[in-house]
PDB file of N, CA and C in Angstrom:
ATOM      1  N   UNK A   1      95.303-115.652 -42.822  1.00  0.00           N
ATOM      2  CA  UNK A   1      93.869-115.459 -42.873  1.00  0.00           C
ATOM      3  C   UNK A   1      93.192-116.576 -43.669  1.00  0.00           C
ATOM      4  N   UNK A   2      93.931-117.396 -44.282  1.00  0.00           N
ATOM      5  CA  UNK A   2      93.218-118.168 -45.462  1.00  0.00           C
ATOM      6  C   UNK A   2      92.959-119.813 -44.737  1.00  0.00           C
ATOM      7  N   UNK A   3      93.660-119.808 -43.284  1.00  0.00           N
ATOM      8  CA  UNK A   3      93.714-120.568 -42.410  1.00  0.00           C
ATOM      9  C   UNK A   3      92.277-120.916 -41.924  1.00  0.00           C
ATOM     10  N   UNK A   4      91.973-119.416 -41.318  1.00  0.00           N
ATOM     11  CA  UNK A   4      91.477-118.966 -40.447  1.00  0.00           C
ATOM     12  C   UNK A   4      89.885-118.933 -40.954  1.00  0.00           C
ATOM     13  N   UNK A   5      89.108-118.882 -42.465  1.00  0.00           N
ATOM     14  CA  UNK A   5      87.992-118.151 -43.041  1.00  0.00           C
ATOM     15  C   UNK A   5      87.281-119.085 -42.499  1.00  0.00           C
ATOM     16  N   UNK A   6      87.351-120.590 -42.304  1.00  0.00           N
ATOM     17  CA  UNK A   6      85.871-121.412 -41.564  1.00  0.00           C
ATOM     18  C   UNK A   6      85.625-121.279 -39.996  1.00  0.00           C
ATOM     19  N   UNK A   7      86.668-120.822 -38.964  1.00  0.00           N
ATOM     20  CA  UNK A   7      87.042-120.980 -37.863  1.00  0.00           C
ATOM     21  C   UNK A   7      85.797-120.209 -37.413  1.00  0.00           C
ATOM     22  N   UNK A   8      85.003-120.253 -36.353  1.00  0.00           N
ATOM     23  CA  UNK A   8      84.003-119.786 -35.368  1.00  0.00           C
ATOM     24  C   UNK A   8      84.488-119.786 -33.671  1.00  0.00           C
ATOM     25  N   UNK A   9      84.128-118.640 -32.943  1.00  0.00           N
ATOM     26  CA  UNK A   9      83.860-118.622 -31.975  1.00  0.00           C
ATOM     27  C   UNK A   9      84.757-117.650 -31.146  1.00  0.00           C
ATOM     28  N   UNK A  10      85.284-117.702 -29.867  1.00  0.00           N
ATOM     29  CA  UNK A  10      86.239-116.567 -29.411  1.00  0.00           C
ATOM     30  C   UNK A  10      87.372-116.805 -29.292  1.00  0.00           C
ATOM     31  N   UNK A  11      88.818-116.241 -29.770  1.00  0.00           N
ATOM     32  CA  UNK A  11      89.898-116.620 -29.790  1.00  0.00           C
ATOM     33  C   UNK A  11      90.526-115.818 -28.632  1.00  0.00           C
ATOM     34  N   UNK A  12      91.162-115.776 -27.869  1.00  0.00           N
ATOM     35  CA  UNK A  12      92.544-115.398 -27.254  1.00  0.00           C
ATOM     36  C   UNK A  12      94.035-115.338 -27.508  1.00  0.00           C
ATOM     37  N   UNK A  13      94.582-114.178 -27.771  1.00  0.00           N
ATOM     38  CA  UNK A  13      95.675-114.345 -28.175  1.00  0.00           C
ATOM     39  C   UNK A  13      96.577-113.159 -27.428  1.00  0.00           C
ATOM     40  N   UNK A  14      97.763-113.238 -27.768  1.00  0.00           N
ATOM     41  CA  UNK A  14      98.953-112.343 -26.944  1.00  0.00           C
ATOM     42  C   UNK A  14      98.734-110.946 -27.663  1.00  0.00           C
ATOM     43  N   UNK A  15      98.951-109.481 -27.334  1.00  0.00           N
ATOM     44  CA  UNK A  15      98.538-108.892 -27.529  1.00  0.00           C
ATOM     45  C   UNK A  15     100.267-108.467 -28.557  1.00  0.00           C
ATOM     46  N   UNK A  16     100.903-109.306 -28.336  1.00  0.00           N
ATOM     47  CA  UNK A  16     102.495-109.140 -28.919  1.00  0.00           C
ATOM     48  C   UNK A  16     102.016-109.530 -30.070  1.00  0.00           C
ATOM     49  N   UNK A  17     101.062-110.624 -30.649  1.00  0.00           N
ATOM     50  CA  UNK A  17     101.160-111.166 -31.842  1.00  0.00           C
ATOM     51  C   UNK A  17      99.888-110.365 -32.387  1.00  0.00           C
ATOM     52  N   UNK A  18      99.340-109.493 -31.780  1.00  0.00           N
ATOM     53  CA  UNK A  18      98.073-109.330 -32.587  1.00  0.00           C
ATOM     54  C   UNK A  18      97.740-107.709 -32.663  1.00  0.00           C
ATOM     55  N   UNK A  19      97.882-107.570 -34.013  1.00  0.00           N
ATOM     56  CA  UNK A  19      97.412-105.717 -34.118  1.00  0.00           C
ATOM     57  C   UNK A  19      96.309-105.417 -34.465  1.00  0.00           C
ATOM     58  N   UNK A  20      96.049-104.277 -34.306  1.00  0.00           N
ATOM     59  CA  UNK A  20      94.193-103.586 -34.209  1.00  0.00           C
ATOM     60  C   UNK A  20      93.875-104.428 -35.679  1.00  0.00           C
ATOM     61  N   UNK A  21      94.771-104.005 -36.635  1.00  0.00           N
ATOM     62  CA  UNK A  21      94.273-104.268 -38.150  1.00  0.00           C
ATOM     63  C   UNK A  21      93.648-105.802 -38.055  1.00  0.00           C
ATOM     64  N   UNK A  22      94.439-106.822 -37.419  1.00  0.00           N
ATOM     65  CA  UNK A  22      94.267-108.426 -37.382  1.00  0.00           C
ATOM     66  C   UNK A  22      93.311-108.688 -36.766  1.00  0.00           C
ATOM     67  N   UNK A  23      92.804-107.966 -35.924  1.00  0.00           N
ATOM     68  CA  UNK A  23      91.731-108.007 -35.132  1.00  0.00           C
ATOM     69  C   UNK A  23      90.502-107.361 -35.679  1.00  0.00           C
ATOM     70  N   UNK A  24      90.583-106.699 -36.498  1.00  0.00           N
ATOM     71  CA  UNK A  24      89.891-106.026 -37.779  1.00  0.00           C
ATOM     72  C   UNK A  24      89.621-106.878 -38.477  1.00  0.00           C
ATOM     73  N   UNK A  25      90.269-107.900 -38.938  1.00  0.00           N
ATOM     74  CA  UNK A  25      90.162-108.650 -40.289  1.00  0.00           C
ATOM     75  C   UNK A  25      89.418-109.772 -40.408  1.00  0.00           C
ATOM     76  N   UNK A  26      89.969-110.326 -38.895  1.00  0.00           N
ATOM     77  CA  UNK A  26      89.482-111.837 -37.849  1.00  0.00           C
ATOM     78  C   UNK A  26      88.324-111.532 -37.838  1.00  0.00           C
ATOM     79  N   UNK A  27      87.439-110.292 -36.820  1.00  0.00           N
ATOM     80  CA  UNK A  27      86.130-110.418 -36.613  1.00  0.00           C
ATOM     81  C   UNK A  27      85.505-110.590 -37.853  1.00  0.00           C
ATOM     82  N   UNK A  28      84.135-111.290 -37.125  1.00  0.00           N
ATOM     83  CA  UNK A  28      82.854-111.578 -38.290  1.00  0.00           C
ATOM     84  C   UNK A  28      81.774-111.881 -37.345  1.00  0.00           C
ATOM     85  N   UNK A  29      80.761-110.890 -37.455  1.00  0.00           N
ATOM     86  CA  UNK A  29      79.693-110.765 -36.771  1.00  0.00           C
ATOM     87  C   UNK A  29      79.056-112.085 -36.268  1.00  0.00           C
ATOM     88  N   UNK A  30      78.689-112.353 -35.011  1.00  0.00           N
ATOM     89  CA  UNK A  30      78.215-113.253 -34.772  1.00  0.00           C
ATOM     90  C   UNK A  30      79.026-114.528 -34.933  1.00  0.00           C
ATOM     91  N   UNK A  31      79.969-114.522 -35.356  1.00  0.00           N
ATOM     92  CA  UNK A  31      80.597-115.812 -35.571  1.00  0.00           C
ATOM     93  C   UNK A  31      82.587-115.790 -34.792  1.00  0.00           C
ATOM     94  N   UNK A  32      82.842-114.892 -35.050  1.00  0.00           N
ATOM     95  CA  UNK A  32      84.370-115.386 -34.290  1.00  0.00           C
ATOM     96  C   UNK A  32      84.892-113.591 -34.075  1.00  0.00           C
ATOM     97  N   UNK A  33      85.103-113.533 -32.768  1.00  0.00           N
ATOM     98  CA  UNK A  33      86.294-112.768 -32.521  1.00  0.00           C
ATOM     99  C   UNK A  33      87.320-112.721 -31.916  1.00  0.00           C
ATOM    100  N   UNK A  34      88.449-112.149 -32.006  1.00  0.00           N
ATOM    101  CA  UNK A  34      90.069-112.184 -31.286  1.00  0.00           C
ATOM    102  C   UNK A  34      89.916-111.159 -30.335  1.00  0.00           C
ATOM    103  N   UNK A  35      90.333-111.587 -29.120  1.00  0.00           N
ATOM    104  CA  UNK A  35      90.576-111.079 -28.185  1.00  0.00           C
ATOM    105  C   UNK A  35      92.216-110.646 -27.538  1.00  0.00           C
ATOM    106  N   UNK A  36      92.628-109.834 -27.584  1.00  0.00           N
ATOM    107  CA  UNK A  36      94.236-110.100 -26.995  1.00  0.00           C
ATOM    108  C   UNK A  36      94.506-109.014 -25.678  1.00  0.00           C
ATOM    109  N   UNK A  37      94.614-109.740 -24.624  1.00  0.00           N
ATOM    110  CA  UNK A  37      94.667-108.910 -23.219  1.00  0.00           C
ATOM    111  C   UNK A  37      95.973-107.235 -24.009  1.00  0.00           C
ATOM    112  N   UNK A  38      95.660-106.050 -23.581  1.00  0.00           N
ATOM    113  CA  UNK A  38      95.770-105.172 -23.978  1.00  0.00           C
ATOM    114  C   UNK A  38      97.401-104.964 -23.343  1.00  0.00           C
ATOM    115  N   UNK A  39      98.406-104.270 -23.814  1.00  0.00           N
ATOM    116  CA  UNK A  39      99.552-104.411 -23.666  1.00  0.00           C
ATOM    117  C   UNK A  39      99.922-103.252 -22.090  1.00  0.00           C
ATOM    118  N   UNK A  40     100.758-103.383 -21.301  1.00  0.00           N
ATOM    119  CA  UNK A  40     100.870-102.325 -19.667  1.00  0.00           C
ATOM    120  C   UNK A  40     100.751-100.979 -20.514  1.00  0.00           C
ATOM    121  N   UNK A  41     101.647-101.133 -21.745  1.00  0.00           N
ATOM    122  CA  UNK A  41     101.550 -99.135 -22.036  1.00  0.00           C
ATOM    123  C   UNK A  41     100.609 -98.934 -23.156  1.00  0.00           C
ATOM    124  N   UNK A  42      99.282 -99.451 -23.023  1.00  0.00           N
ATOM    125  CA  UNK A  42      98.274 -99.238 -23.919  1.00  0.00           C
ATOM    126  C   UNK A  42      97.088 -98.903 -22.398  1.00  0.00           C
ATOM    127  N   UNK A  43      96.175 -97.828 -22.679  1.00  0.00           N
ATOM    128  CA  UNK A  43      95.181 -97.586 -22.091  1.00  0.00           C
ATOM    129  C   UNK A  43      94.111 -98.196 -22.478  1.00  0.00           C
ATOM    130  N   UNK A  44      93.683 -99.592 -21.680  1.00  0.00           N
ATOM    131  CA  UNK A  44      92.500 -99.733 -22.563  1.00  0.00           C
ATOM    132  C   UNK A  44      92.093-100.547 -21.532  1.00  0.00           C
ATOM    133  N   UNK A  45      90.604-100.287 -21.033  1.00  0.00           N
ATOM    134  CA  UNK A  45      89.935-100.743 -20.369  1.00  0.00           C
ATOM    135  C   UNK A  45      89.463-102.077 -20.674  1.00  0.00           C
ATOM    136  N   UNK A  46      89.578-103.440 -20.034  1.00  0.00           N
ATOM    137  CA  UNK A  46      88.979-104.799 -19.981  1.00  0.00           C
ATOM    138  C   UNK A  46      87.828-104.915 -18.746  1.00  0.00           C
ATOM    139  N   UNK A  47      86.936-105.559 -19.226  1.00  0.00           N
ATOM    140  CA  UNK A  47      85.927-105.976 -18.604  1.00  0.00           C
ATOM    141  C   UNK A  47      86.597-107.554 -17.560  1.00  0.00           C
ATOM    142  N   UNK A  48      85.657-107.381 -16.551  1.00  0.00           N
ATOM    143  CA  UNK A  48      86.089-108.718 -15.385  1.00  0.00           C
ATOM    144  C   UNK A  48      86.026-109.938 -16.280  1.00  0.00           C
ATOM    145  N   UNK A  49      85.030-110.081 -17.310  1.00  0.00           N
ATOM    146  CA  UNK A  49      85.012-111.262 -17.817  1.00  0.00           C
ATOM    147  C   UNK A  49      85.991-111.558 -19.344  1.00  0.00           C
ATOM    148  N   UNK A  50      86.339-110.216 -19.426  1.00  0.00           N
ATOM    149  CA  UNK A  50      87.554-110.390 -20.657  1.00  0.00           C
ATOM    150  C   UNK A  50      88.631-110.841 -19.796  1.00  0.00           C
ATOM    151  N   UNK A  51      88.759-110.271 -18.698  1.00  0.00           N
ATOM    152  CA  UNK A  51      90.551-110.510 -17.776  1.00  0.00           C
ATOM    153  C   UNK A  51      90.034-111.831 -17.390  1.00  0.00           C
ATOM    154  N   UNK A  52      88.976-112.678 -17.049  1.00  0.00           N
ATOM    155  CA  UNK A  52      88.899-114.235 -16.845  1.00  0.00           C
ATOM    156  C   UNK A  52      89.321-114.799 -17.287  1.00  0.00           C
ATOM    157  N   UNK A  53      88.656-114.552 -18.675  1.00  0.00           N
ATOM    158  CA  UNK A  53      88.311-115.263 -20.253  1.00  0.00           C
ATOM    159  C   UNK A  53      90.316-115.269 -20.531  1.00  0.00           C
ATOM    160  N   UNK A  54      91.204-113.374 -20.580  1.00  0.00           N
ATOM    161  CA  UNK A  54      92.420-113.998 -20.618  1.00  0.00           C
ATOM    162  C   UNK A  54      93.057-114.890 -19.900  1.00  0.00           C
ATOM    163  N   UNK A  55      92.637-114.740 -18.637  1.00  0.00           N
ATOM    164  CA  UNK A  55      93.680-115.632 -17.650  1.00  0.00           C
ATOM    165  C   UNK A  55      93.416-117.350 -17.668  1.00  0.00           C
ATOM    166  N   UNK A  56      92.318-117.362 -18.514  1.00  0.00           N
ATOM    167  CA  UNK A  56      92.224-119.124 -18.957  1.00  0.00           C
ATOM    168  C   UNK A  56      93.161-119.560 -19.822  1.00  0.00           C
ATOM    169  N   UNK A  57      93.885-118.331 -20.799  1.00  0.00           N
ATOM    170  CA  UNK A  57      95.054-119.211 -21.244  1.00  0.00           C
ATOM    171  C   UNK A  57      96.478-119.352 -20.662  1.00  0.00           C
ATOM    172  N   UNK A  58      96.771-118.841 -19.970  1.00  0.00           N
ATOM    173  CA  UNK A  58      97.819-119.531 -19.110  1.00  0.00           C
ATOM    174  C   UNK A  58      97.596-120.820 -18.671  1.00  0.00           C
ATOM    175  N   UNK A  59      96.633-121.298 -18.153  1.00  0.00           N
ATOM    176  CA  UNK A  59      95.777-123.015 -17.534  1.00  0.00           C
ATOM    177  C   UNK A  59      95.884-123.308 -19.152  1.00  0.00           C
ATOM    178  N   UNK A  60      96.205-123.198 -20.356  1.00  0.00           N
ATOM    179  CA  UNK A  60      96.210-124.153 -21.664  1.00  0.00           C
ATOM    180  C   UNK A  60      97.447-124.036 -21.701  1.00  0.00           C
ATOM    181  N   UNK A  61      98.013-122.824 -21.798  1.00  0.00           N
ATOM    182  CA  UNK A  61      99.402-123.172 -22.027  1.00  0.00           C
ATOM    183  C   UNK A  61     100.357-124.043 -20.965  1.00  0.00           C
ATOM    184  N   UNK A  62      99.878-123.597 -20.174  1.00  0.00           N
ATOM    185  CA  UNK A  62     100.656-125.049 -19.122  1.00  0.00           C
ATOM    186  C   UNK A  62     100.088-126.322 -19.255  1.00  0.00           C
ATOM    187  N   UNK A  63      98.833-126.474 -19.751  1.00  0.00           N
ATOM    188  CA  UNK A  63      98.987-127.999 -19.769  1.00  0.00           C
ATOM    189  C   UNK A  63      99.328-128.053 -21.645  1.00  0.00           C
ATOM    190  N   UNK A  64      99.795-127.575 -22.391  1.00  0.00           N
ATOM    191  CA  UNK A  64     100.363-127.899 -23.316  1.00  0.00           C
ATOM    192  C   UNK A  64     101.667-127.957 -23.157  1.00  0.00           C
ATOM    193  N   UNK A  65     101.921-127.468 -22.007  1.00  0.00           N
ATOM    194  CA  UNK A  65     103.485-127.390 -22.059  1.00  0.00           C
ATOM    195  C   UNK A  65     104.055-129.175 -20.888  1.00  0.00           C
ATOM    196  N   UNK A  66     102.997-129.190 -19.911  1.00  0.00           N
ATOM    197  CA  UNK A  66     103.574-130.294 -19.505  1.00  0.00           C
ATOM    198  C   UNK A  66     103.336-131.521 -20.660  1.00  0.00           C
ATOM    199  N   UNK A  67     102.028-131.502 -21.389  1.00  0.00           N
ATOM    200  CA  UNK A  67     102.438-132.394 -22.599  1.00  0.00           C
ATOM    201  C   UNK A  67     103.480-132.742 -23.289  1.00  0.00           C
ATOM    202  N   UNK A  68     103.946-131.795 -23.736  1.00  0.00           N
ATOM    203  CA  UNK A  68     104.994-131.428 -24.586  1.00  0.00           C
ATOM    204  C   UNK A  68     106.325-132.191 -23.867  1.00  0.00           C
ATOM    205  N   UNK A  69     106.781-132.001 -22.404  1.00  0.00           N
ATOM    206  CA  UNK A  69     107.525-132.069 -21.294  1.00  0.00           C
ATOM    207  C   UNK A  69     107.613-133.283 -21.153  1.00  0.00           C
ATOM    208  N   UNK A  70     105.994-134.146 -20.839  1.00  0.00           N
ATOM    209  CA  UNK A  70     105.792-135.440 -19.984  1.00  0.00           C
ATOM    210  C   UNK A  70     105.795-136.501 -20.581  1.00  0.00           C
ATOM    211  N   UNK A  71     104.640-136.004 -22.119  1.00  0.00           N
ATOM    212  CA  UNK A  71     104.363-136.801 -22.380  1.00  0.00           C
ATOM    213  C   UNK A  71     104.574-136.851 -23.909  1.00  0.00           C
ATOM    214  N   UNK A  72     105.531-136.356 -24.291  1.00  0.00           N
ATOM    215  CA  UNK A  72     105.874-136.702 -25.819  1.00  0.00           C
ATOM    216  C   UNK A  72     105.322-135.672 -27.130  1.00  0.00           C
ATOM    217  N   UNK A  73     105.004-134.801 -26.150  1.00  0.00           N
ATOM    218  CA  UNK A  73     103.859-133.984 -27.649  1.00  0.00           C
ATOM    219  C   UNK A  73     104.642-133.222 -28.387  1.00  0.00           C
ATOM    220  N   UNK A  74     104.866-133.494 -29.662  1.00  0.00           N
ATOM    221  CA  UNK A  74     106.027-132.921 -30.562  1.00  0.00           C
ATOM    222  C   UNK A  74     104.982-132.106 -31.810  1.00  0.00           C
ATOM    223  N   UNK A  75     105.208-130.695 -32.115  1.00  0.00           N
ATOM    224  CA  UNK A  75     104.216-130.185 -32.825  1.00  0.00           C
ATOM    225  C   UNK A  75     105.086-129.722 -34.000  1.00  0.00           C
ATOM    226  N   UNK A  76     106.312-129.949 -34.009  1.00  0.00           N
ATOM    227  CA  UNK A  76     106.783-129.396 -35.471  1.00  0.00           C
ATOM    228  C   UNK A  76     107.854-130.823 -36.047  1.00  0.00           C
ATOM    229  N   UNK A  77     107.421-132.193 -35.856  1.00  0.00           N
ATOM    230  CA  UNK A  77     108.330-133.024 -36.751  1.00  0.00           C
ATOM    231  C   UNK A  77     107.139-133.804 -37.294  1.00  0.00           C
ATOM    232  N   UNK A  78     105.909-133.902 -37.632  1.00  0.00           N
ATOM    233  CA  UNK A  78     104.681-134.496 -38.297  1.00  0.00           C
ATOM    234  C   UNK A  78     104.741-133.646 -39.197  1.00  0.00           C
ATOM    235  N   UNK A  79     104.856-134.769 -40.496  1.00  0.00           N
ATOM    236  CA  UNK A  79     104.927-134.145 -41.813  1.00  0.00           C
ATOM    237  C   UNK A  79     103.137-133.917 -42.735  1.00  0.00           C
ATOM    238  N   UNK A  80     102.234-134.812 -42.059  1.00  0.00           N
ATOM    239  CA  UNK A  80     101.321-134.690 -42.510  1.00  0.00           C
ATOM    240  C   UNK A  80      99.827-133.998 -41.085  1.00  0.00           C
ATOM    241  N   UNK A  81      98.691-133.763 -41.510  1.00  0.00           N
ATOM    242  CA  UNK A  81      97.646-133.732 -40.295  1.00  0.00           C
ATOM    243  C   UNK A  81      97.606-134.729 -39.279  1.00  0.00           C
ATOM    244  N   UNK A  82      97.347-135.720 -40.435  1.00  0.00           N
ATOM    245  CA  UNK A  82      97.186-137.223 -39.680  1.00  0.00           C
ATOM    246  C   UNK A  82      98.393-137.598 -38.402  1.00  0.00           C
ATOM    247  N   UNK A  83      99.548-136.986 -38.827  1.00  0.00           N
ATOM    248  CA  UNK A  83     100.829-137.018 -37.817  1.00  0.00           C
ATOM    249  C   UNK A  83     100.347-135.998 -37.126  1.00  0.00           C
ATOM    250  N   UNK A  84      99.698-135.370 -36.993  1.00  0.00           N
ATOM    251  CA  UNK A  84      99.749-133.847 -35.865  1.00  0.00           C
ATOM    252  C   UNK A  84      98.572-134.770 -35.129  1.00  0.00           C
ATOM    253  N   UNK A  85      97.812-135.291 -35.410  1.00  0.00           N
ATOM    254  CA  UNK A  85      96.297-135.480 -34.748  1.00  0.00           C
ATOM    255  C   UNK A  85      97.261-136.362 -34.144  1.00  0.00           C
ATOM    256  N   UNK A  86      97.325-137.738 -34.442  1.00  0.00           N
ATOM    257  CA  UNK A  86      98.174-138.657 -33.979  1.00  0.00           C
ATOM    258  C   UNK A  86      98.596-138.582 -32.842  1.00  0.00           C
ATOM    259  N   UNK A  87      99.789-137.886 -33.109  1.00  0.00           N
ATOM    260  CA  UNK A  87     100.507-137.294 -31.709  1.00  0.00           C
ATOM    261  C   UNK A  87      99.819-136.427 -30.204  1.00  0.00           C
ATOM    262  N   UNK A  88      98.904-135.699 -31.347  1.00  0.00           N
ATOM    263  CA  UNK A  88      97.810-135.174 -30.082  1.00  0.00           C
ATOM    264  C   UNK A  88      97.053-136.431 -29.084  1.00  0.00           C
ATOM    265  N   UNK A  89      96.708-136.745 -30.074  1.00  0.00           N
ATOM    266  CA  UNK A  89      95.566-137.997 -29.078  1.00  0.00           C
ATOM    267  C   UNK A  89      96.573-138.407 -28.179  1.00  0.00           C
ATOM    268  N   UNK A  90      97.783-139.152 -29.439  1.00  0.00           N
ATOM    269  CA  UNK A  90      98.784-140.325 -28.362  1.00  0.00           C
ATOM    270  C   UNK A  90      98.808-139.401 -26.624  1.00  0.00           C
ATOM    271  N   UNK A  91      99.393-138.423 -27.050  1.00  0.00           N
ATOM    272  CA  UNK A  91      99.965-137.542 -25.641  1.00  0.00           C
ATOM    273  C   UNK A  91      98.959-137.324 -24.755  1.00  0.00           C
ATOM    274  N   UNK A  92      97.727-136.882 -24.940  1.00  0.00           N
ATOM    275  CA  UNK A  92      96.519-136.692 -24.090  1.00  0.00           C
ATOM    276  C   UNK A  92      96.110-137.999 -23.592  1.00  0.00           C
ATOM    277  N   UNK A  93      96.041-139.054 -24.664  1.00  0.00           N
ATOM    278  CA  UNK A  93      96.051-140.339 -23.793  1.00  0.00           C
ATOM    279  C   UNK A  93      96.682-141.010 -23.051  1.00  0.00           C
ATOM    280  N   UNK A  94      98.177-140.804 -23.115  1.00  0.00           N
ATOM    281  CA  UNK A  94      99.240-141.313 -22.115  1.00  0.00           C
ATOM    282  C   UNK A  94      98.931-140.129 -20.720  1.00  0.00           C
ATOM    283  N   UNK A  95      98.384-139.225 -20.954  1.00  0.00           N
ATOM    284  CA  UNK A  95      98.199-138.261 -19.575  1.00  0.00           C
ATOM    285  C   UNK A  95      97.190-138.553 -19.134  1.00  0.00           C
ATOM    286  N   UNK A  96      96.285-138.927 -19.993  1.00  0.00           N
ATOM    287  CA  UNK A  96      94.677-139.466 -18.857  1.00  0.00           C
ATOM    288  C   UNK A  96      94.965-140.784 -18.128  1.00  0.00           C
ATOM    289  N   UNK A  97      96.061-141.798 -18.840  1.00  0.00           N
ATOM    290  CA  UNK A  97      95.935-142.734 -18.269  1.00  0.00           C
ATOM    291  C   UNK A  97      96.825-143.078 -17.399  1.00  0.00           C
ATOM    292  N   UNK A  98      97.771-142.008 -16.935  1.00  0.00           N
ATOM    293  CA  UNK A  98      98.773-142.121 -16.006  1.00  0.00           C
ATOM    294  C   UNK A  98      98.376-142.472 -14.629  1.00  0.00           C
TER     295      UNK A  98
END
């Protein structure tokens, strides 16, 4: 959470990683809430534009994953930010310019 206190806007997440309480804690009026598509043995009604809104992260996770695959994107051997950004750009730029 101590990550998380400047962050704004709508998050998506797996409903494996995220409990009512976290989703409790995350919201802040007007400014950011977590969303996590609801689990097969949970009853809980989603709206057409929540089941959109989830199914846009599958289209991120695959293109993070062909990054990762194609083009070099390594997210756990950068010891500093500057190494995480780094590597981000490098990889997104070797994919735009393919």
């Amino acid at each position: 959470m101590k990550l998380n206190k400047d962050l704004e806007g709508v998050f998506v997440a797996d409903a494996a990683y995220v409990s009512e309480k976290l989703g409790k804690e995350f919201y802040r009026e007007n400014k950011r809430i977590l969303f996590a598509k609801p689990r097969k043995n949970i009853r809980k009604i989603i709206t057409f534009w929540q089941k959109k809104l989830y199914d846009t992260r599958m289209i991120i996770k695959l293109r993070f994953r062909n990054l990762k695959m194609f083009y070099g994107l390594i997210t756990s051997l950068p010891r500093l930010i500057d190494g995480y950004f780094a590597n981000y750009i490098y990889s997104i730029l070797a994919c735009a310019l393919k």
